[in-house]
N, C-alpha and C. Protein backbone atom coordinates (compact mmCIF):
# COMPACT_ATOMS: atom_id res chain seq x y z
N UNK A 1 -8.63 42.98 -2.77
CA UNK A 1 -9.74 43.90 -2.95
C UNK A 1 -10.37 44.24 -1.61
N UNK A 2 -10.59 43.30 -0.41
CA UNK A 2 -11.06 43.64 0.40
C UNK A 2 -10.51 44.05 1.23
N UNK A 3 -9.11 43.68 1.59
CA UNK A 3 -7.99 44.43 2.70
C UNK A 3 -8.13 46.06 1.51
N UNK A 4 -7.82 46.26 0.68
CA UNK A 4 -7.63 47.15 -0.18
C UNK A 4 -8.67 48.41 0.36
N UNK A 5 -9.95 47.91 0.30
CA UNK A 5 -10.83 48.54 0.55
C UNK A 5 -11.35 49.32 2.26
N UNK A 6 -10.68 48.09 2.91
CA UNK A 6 -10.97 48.27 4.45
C UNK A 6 -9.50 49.16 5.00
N UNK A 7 -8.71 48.96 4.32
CA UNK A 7 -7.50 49.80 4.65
C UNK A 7 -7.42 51.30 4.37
N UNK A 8 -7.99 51.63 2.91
CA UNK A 8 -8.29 52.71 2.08
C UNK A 8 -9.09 53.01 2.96
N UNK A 9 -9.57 52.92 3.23
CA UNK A 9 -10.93 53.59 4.21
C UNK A 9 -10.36 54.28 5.08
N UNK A 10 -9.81 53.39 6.43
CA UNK A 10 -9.14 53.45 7.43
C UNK A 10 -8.08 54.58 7.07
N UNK A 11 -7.21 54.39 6.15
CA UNK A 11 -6.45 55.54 6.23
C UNK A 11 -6.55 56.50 5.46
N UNK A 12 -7.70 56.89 4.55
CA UNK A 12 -8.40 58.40 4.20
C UNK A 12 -7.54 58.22 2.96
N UNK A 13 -7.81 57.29 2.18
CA UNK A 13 -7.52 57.15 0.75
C UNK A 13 -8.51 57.99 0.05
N UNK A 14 -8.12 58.88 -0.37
CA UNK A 14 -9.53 59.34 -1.57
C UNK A 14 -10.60 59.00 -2.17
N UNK A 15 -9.74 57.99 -3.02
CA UNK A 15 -10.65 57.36 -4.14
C UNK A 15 -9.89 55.74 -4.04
N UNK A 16 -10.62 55.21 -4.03
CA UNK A 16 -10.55 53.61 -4.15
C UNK A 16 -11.15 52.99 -5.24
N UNK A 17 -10.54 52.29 -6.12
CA UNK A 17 -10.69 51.73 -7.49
C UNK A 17 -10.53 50.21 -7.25
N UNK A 18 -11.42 49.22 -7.61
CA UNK A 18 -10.83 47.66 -7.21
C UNK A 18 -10.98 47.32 -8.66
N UNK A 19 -10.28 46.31 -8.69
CA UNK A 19 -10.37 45.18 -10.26
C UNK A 19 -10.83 44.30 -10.00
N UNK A 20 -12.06 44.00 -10.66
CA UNK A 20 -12.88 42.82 -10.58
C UNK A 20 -12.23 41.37 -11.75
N UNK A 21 -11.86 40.30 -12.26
CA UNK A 21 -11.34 40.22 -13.20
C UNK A 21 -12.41 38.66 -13.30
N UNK A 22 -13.43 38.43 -12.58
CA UNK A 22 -13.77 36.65 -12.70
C UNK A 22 -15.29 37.25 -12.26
N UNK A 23 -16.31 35.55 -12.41
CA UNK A 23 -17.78 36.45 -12.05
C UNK A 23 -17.97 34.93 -11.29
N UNK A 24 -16.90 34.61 -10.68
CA UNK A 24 -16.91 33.56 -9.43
C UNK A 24 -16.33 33.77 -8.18
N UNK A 25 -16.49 33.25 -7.10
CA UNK A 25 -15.81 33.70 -5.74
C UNK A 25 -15.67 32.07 -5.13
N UNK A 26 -14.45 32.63 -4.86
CA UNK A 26 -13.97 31.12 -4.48
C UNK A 26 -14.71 30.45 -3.10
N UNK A 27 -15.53 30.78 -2.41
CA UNK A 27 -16.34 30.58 -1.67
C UNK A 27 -17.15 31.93 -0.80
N UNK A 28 -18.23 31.36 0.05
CA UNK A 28 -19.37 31.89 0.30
C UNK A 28 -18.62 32.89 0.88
N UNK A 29 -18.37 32.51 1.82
CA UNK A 29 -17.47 33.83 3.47
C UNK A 29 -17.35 34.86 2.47
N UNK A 30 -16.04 34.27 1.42
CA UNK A 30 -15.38 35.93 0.65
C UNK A 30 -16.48 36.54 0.11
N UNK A 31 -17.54 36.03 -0.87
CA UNK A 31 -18.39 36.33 -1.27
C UNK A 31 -19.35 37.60 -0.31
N UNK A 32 -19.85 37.42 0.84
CA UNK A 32 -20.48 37.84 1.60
C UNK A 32 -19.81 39.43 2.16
N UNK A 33 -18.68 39.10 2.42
CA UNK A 33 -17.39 40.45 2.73
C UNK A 33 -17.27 40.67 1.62
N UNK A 34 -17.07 40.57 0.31
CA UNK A 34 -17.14 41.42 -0.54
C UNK A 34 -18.17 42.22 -0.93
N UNK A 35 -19.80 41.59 -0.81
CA UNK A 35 -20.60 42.30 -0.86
C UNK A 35 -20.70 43.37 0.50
N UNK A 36 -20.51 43.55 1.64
CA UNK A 36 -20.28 44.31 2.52
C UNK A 36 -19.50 44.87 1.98
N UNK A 37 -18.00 44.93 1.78
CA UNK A 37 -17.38 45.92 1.78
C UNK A 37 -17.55 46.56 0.14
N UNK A 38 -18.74 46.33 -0.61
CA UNK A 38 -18.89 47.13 -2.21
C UNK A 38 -18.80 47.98 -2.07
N UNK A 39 -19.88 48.94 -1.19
CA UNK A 39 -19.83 49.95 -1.27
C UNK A 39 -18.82 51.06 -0.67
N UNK A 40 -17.30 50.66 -0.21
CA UNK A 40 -16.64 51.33 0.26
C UNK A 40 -15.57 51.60 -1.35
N UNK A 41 -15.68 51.28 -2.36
CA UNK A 41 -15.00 51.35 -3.60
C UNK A 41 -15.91 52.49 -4.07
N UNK A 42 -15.58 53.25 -4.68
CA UNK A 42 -15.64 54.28 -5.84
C UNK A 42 -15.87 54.07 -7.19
N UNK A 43 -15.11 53.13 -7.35
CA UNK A 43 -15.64 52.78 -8.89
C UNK A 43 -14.95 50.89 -9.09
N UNK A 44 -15.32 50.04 -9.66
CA UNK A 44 -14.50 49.03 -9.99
C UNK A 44 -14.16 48.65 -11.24
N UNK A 45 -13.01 48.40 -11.66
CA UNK A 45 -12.78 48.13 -13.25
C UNK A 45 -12.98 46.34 -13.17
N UNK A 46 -13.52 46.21 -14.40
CA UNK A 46 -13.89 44.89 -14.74
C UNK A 46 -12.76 44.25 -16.10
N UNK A 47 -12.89 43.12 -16.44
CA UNK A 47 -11.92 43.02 -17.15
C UNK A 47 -12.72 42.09 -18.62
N UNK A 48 -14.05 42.56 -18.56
CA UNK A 48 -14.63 42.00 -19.61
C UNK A 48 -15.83 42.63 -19.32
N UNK A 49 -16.95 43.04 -20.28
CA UNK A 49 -18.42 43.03 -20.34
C UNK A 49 -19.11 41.98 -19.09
N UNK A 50 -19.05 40.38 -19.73
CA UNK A 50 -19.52 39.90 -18.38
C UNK A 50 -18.91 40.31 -17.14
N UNK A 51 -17.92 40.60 -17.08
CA UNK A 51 -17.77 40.61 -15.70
C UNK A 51 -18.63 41.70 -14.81
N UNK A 52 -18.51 42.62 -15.64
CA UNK A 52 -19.14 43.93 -15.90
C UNK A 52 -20.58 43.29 -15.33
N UNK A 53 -21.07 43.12 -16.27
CA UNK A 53 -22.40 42.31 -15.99
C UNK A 53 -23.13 41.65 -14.73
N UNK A 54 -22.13 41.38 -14.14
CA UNK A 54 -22.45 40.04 -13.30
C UNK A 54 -21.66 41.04 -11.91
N UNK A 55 -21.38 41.54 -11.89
CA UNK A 55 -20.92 42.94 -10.44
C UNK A 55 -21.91 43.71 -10.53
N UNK A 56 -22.22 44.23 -11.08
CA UNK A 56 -23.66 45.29 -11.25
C UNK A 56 -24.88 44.47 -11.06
N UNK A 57 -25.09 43.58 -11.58
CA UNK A 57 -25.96 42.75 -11.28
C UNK A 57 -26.42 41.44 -9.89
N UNK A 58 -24.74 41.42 -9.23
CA UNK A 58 -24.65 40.81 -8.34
C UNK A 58 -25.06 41.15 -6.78
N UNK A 59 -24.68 42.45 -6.61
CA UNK A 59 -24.32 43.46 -5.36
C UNK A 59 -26.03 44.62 -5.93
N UNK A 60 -26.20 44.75 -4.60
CA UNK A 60 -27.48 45.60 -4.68
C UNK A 60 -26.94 46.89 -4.74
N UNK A 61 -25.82 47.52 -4.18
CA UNK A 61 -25.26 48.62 -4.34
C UNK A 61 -23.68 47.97 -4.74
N UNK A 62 -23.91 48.74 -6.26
CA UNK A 62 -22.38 48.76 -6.73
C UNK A 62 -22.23 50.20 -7.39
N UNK A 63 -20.82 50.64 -7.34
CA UNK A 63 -20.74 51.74 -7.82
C UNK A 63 -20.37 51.40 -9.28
N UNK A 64 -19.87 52.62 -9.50
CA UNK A 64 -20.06 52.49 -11.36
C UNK A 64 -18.75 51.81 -11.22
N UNK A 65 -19.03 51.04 -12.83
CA UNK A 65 -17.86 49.77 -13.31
C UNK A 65 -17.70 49.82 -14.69
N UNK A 66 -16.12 50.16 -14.79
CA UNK A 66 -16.00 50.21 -16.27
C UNK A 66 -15.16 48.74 -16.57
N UNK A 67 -15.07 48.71 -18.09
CA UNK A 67 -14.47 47.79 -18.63
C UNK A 67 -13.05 47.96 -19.13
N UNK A 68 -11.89 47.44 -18.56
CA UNK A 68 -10.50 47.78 -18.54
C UNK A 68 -10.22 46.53 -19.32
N UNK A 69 -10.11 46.23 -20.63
CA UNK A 69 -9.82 44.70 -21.22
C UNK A 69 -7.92 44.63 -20.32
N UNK A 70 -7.62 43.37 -20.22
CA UNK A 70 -5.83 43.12 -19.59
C UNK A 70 -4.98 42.65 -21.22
N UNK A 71 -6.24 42.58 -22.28
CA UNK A 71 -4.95 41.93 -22.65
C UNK A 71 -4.63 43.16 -24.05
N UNK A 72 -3.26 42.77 -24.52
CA UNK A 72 -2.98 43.55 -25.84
C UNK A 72 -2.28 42.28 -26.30
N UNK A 73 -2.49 42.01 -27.61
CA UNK A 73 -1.77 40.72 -28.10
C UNK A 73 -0.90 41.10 -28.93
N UNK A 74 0.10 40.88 -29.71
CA UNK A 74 0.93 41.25 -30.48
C UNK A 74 0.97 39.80 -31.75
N UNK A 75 -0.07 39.84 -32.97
CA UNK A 75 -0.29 38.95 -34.19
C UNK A 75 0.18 38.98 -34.55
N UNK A 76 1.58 39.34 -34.97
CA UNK A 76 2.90 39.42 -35.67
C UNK A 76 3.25 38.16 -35.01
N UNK A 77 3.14 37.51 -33.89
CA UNK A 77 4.08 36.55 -33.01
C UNK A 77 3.60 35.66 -33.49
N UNK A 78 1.85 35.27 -33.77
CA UNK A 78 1.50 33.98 -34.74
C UNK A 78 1.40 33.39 -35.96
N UNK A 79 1.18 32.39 -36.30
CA UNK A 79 1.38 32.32 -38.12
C UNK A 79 -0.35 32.29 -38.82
N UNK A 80 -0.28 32.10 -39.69
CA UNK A 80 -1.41 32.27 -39.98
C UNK A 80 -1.44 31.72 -41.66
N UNK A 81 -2.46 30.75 -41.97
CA UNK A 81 -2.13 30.22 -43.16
C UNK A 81 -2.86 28.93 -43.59
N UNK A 82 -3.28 28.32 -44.33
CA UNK A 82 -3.77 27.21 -44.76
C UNK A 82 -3.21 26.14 -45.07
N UNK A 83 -3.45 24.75 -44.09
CA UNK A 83 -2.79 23.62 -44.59
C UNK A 83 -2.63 23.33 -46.22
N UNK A 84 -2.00 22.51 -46.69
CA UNK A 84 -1.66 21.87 -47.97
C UNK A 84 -3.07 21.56 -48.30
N UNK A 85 -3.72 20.18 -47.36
CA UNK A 85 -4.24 19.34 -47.66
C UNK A 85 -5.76 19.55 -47.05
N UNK A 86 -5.63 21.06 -46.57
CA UNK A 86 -7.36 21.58 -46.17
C UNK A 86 -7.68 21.17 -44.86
N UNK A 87 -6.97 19.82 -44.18
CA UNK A 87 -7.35 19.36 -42.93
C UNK A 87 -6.19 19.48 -41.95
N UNK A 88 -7.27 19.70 -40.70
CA UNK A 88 -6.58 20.06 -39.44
C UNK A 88 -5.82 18.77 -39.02
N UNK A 89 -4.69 18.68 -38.45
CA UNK A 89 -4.32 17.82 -37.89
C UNK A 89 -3.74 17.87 -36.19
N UNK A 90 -3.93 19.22 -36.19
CA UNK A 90 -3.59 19.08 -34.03
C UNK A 90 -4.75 20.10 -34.07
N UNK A 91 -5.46 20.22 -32.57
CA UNK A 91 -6.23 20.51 -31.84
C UNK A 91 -5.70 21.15 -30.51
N UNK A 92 -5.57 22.38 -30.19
CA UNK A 92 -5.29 22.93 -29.05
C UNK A 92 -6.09 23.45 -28.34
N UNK A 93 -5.47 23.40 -26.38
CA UNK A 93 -5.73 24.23 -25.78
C UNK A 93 -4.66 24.73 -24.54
N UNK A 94 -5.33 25.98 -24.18
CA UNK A 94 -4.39 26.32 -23.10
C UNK A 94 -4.77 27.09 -22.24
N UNK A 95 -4.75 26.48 -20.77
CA UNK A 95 -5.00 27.10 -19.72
C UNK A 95 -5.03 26.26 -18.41
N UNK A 96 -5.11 26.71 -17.55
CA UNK A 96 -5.13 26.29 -16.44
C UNK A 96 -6.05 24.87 -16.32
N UNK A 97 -5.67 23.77 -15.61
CA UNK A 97 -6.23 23.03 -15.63
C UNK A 97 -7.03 22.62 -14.06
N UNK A 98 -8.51 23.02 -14.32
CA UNK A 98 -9.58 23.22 -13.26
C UNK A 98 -10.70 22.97 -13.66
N UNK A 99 -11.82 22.62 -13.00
CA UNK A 99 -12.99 22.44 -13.12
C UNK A 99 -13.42 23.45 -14.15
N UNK A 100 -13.65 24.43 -13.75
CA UNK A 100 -13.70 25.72 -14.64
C UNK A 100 -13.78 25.60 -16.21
N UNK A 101 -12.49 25.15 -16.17
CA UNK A 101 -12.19 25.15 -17.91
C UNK A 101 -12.58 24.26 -18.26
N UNK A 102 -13.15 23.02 -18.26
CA UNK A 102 -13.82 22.06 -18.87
C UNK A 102 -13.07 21.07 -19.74
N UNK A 103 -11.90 20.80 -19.30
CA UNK A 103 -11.35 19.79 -20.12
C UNK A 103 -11.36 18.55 -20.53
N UNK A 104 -13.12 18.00 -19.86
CA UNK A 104 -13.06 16.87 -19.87
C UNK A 104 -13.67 17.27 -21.20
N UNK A 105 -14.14 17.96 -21.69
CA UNK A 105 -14.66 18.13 -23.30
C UNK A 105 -13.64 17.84 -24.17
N UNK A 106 -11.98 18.21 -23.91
CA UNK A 106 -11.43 18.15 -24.49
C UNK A 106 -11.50 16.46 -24.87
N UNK A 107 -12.02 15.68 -23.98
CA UNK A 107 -10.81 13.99 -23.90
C UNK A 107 -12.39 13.85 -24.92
N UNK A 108 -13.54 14.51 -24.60
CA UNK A 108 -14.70 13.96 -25.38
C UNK A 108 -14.69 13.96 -26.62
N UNK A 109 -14.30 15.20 -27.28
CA UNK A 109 -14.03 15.08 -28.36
C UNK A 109 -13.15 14.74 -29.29
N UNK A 110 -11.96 14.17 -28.39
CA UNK A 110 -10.96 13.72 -28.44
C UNK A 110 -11.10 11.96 -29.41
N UNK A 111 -12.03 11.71 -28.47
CA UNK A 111 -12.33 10.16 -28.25
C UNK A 111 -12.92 10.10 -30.19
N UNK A 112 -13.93 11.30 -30.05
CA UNK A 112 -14.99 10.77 -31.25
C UNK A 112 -13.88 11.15 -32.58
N UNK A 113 -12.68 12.02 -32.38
CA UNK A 113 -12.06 12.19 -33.68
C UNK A 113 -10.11 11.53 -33.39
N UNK A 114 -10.86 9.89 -33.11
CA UNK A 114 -8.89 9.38 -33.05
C UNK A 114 -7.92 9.58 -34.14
N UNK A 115 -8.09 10.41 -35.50
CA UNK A 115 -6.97 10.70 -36.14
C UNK A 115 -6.80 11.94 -35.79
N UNK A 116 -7.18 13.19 -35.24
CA UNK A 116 -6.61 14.42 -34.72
C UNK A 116 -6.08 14.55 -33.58
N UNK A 117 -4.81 14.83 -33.04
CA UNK A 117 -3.94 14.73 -32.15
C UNK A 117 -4.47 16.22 -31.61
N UNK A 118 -4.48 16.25 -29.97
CA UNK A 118 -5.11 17.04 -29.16
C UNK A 118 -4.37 17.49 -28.01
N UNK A 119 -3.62 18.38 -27.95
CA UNK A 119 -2.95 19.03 -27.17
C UNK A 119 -3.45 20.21 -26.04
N UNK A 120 -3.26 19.49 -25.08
CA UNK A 120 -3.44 20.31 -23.71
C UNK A 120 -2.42 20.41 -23.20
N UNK A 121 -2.09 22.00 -22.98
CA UNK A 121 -1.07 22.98 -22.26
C UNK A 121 -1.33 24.03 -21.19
N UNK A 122 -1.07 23.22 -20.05
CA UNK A 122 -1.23 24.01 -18.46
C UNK A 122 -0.87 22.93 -17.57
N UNK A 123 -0.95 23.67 -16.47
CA UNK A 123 -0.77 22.69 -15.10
C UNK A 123 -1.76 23.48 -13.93
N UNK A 124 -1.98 22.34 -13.62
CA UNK A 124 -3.12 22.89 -12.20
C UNK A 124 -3.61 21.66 -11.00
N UNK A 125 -4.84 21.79 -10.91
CA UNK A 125 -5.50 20.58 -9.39
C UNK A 125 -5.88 19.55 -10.50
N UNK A 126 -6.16 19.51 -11.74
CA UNK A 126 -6.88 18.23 -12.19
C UNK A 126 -5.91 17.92 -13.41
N UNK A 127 -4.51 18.26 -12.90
CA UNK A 127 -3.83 17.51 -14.23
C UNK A 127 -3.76 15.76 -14.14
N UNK A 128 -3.60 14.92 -12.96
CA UNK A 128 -3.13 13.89 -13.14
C UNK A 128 -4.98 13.14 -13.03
N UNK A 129 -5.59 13.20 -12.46
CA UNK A 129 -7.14 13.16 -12.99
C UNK A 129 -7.56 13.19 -14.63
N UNK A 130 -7.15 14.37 -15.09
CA UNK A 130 -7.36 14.25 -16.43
C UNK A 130 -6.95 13.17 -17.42
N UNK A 131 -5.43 13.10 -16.75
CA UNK A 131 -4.23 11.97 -17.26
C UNK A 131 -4.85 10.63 -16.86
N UNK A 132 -5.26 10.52 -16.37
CA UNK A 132 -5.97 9.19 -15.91
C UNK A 132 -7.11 9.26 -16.95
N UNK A 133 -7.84 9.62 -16.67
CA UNK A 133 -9.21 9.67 -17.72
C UNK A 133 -8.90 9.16 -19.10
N UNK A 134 -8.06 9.91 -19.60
CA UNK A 134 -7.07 9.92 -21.08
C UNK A 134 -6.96 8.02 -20.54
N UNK A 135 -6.10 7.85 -20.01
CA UNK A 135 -5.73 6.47 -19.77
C UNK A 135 -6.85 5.66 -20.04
N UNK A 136 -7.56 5.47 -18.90
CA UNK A 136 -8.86 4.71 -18.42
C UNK A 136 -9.63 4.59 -20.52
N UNK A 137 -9.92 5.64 -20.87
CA UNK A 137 -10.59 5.29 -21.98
C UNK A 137 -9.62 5.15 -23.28
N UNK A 138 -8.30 4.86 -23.09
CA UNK A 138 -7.44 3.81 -24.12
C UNK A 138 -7.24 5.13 -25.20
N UNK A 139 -7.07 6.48 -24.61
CA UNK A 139 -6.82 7.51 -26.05
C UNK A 139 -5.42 7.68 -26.21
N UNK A 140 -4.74 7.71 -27.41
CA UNK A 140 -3.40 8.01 -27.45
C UNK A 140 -2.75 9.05 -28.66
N UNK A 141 -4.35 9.74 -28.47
CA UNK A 141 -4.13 11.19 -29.37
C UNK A 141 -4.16 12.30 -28.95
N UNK A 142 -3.91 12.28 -27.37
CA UNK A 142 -4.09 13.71 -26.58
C UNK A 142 -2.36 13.57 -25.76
N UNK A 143 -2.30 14.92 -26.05
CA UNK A 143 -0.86 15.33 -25.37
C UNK A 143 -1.03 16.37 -24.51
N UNK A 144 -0.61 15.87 -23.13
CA UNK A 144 -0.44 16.93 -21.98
C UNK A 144 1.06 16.93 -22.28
N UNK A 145 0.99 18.94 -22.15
CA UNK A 145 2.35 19.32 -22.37
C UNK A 145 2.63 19.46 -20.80
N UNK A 146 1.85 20.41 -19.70
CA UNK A 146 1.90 20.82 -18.74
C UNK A 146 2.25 22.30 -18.72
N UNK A 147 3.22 22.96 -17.94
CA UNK A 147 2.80 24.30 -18.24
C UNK A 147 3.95 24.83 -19.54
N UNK A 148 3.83 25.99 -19.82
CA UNK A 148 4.41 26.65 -21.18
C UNK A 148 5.08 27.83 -21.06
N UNK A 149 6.30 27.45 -21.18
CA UNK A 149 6.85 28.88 -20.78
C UNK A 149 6.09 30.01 -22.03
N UNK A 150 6.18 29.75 -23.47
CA UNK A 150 5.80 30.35 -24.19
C UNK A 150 4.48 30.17 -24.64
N UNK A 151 3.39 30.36 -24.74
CA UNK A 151 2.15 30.21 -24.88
C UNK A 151 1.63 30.66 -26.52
N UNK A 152 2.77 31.65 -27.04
CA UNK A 152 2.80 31.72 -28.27
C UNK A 152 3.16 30.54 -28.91
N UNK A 153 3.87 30.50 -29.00
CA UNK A 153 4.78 29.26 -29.91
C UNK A 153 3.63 27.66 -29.62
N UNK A 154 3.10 27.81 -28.40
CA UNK A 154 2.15 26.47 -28.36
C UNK A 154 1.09 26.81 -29.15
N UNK A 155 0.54 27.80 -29.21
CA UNK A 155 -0.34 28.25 -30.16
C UNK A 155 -0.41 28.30 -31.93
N UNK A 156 1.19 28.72 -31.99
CA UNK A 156 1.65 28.15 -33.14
C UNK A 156 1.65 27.32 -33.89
N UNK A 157 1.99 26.11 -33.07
CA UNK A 157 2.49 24.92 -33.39
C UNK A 157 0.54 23.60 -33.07
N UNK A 158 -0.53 24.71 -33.29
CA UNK A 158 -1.58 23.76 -33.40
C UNK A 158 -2.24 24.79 -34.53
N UNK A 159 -2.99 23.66 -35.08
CA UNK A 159 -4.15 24.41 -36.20
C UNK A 159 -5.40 24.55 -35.68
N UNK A 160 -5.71 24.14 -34.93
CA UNK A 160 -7.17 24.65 -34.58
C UNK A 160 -7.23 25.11 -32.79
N UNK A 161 -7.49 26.34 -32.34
CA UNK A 161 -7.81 26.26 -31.06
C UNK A 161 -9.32 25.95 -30.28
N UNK A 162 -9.15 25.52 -29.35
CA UNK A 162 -10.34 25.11 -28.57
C UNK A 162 -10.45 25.49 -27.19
N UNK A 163 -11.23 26.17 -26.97
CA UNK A 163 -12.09 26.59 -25.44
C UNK A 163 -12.98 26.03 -25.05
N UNK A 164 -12.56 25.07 -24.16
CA UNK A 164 -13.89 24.38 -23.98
C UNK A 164 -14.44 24.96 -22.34
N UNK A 165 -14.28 26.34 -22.00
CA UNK A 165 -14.57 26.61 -20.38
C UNK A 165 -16.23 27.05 -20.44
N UNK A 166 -16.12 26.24 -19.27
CA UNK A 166 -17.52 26.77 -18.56
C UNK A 166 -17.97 28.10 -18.96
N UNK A 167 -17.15 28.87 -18.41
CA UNK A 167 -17.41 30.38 -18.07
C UNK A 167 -16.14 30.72 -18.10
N UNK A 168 -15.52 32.13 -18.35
CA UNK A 168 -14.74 32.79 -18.71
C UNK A 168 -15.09 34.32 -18.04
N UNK A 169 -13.85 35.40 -17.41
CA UNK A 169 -14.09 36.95 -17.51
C UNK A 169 -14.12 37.45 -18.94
N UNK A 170 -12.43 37.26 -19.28
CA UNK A 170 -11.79 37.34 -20.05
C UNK A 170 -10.85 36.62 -20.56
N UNK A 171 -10.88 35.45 -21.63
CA UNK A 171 -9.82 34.65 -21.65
C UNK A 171 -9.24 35.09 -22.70
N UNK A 172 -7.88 35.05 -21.96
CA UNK A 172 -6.54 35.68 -22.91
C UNK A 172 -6.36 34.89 -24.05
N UNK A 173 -6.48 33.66 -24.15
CA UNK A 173 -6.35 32.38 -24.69
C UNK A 173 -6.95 32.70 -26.07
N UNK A 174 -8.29 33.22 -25.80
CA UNK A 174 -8.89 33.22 -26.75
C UNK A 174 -8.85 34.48 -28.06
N UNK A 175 -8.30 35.54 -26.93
CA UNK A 175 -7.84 36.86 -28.22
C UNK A 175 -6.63 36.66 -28.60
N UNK A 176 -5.35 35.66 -27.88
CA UNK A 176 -4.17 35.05 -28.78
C UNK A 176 -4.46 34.11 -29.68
């Protein structure tokens, strides 16, 4: 976004469009150059309402920002249907595994319901941390898959999904 913007400039790009897609910055510096270089964009697409929200609201001069959703899901790919016996028996989630997403909620609620088996699917900075945690408090109803080639079929194969993130733009996770 910001080479994007400082380049477009430089070489007499017309119109400059950036995609905003998160309402975090991975630290201060970028943060600061991005607000400098806002106003050299034309318009920015966002990839959710908040995000929307939180760019207009962030930057003292922002230009106009629409909302471009990324995802299209295709519900034909999942099942959909009622156990036999009325009760859930797996617990999912899926995504990246980071501060962000909050997975230590997952091991929390994990702990208070030991007959529902709890599946976490991703890989990231706090997979073997997490795996430890799981350890340390003696749970042996949570399954790290790691990452997923198919994200459908993991979705499938649980009855209940769970988001436990902080904050979110747009999580795909959650409209599959």
């Amino acid at each position: 976004t910001i080479i994007g913007r400082l380049l477009g400039g430089l070489v007499g790009v017309p119109t400059i469009v950036n995609w905003h897609h998160n309402e975090e910055f991975q630290n201060q510096n970028r943060f600061r150059v991005y607000k400098l270089t806002n106003k050299l964009s034309d318009r920015i697409l966002a990839d959710s309402g908040a995000v929307a929200r939180k760019v207009t609201h962030m930057f003292d001069e922002t230009p106009p920002v629409d909302v471009v959703p990324i995802a299209g899901v295709d519900i034909s790919k999942f099942r959909t249907g009622e156990r036999s016996n009325g009760t859930a028996d797996s617990v999912g989630t899926l995504g990246t595994l980071t501060s962000q997403k909050n997975h230590d909620q997952v091991i929390n609620v994990a702990e208070q319901l030991p007959h529902i088996t709890f599946r976490i699917a991703g890989d990231g900075e706090r997979l073997e941390e997490l795996k430890e945690k799981t350890r340390m408090k003696g749970l042996d109803n949570i399954i790290f898959h790691g990452y997923v080639d198919s994200p459908a079929k993991f979705l499938s194969e649980v009855d209940i999904y769970f988001q436990p993130s902080h904050y979110e733009g747009l999580c795909i996770t959650v409209i599959e």
